[in-house]
Protein backbone atom coordinates (compact mmCIF):
# COMPACT_ATOMS: atom_id res chain seq x y z
CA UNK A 1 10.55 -11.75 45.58
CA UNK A 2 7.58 -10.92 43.66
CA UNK A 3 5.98 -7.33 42.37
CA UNK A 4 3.71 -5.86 40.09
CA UNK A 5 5.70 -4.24 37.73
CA UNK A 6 4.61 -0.57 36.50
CA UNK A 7 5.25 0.09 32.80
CA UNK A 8 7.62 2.54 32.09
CA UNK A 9 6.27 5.44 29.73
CA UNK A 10 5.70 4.03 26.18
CA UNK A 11 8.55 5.41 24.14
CA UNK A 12 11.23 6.29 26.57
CA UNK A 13 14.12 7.54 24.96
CA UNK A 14 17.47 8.03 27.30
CA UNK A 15 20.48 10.11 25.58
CA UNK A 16 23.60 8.00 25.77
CA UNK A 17 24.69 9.16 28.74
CA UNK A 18 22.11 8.37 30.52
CA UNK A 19 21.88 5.11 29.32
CA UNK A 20 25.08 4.32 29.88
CA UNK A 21 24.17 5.47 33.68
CA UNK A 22 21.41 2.74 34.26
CA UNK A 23 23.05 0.55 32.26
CA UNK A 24 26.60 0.79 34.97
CA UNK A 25 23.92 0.90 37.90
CA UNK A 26 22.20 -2.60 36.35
CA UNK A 27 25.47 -3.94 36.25
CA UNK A 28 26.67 -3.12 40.04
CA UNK A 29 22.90 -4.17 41.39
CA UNK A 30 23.90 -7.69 39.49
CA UNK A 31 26.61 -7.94 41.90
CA UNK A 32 24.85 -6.44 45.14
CA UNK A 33 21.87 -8.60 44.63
CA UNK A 34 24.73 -12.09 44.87
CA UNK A 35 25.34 -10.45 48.62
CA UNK A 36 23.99 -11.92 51.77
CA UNK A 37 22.07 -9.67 53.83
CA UNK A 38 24.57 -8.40 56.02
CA UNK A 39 27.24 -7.33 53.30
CA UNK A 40 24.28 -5.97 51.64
CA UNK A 41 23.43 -3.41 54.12
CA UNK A 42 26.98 -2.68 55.11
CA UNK A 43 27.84 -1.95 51.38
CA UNK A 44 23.96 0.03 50.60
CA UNK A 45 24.76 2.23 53.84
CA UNK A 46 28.10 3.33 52.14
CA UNK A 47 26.65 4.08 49.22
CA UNK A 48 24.26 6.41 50.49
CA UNK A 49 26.52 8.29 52.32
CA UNK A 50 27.45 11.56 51.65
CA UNK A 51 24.38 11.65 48.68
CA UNK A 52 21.34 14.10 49.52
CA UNK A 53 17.65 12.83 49.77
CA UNK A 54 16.63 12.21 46.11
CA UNK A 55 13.39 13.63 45.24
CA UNK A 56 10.24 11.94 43.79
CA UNK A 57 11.10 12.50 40.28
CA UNK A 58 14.63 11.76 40.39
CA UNK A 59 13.87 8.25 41.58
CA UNK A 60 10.93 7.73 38.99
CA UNK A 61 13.22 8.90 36.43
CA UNK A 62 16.15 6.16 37.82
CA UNK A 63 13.04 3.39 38.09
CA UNK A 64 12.30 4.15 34.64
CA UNK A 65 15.61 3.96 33.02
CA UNK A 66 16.71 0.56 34.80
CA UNK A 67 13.50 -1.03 33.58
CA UNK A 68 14.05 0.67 29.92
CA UNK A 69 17.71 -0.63 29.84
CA UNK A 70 17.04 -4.41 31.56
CA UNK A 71 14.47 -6.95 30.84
CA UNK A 72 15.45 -8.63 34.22
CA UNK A 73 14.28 -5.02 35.60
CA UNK A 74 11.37 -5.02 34.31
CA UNK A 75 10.44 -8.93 35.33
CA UNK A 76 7.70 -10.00 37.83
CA UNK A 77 10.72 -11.01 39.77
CA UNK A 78 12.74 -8.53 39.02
CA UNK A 79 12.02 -6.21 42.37
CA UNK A 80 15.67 -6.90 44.51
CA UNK A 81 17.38 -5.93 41.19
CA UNK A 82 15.15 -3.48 39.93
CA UNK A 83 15.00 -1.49 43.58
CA UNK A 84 18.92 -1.38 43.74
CA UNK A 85 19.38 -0.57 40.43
CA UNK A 86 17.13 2.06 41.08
CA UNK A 87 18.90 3.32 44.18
CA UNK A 88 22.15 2.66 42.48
CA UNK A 89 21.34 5.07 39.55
CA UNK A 90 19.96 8.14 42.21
CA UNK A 91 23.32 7.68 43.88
CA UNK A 92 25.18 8.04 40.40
CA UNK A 93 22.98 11.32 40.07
CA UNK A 94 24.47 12.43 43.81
CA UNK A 95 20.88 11.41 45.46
CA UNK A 96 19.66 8.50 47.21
CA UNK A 97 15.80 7.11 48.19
CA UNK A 98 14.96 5.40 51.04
CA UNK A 99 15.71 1.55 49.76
CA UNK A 100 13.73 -1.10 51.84
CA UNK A 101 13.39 -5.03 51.92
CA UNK A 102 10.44 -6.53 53.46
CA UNK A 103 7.29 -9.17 54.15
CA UNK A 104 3.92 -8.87 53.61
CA UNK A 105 2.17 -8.06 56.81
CA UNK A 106 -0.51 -10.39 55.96
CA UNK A 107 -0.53 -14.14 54.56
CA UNK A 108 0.23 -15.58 52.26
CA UNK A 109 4.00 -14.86 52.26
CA UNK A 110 5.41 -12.76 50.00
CA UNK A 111 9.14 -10.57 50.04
CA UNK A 112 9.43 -7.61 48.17
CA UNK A 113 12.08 -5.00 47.24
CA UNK A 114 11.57 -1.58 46.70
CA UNK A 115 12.36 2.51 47.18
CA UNK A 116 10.75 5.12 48.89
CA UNK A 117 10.71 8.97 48.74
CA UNK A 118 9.27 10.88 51.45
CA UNK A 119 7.18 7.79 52.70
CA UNK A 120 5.74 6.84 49.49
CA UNK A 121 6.82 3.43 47.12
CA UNK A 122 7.83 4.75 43.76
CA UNK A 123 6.24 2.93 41.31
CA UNK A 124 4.46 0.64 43.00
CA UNK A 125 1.08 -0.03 43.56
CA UNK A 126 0.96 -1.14 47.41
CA UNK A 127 -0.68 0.80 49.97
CA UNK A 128 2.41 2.57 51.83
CA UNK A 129 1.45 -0.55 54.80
CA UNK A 130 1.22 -3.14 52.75
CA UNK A 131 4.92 -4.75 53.64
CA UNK A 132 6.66 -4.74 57.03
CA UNK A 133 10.42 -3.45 56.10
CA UNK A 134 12.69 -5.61 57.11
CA UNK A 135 16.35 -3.79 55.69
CA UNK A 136 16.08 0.20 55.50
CA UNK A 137 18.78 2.11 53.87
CA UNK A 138 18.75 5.91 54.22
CA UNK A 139 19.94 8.73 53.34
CA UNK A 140 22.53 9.70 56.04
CA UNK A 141 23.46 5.65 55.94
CA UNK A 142 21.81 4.44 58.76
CA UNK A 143 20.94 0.90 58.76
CA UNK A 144 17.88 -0.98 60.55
CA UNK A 145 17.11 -4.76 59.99
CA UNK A 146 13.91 -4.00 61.65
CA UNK A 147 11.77 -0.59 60.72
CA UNK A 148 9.92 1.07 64.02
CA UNK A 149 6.26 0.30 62.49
């Protein structure tokens, strides 16, 4: 999977705690990201149960701490472990984005990772149509291998 990568904010500082937060939510998307598919979505729809819609700036926040703790994060490649880190971290925090998988709609192929608030990619610089979602996991845990658009 391949992404441009926005740069987090030159001289991010995270207190410990904090730290400690993305650095545990790095760790666990390590071991989601090993999943196939199926396990993936069963154990992302769990997750996000219970947690309340995170907000634009909660998930920026979580984006920007996972890339400041994690070089993998902040890779070219880095999007599948980089968007569930992301959505790992929110769901520390007691929120959770709108996590999606998907294909470009247009040639050549590409697959791409990545979370959504309201709609909108955080952090990314795609047009909101740019990919066809394969894998959506929201808030109240429902699960789609195919998104209605």
């Amino acid at each position: 999977m391949a992404s441009i990568q926005r740069v987090p904010r030159p001289g991010l500082r995270l207190g410990v705690r904090r730290r400690a937060a993305a650095t545990a939510a790095v760790l666990v998307a390590r071991l989601l990201s090993r999943m196939p598919p199926r396990t993936l979505r069963r154990v992302l729809g769990r997750l996000s149960r219970s947690a309340r819609p995170a907000t634009r700036a909660e998930a920026t926040a979580a984006r920007d701490a996972v890339n400041t703790v994690s070089l993998a994060c902040r890779a070219v490649e880095g999007c599948l472990l980089r968007s569930l880190a992301t959505a790992v971290l929110c769901r520390i925090w007691g929120a959770w984005p709108t996590w999606r998988t998907g294909v470009r709609r247009l040639p050549p192929f590409d697959a791409h990772a990545w979370v959504e608030v309201g709609g909108n990619m955080i952090g990314e610089p795609y047009p909101a149509d740019y990919f066809k979602p394969l894998i959506t996991i929201d808030v109240p845990g429902r699960c789609s291998r195919r998104s209605r658009s």
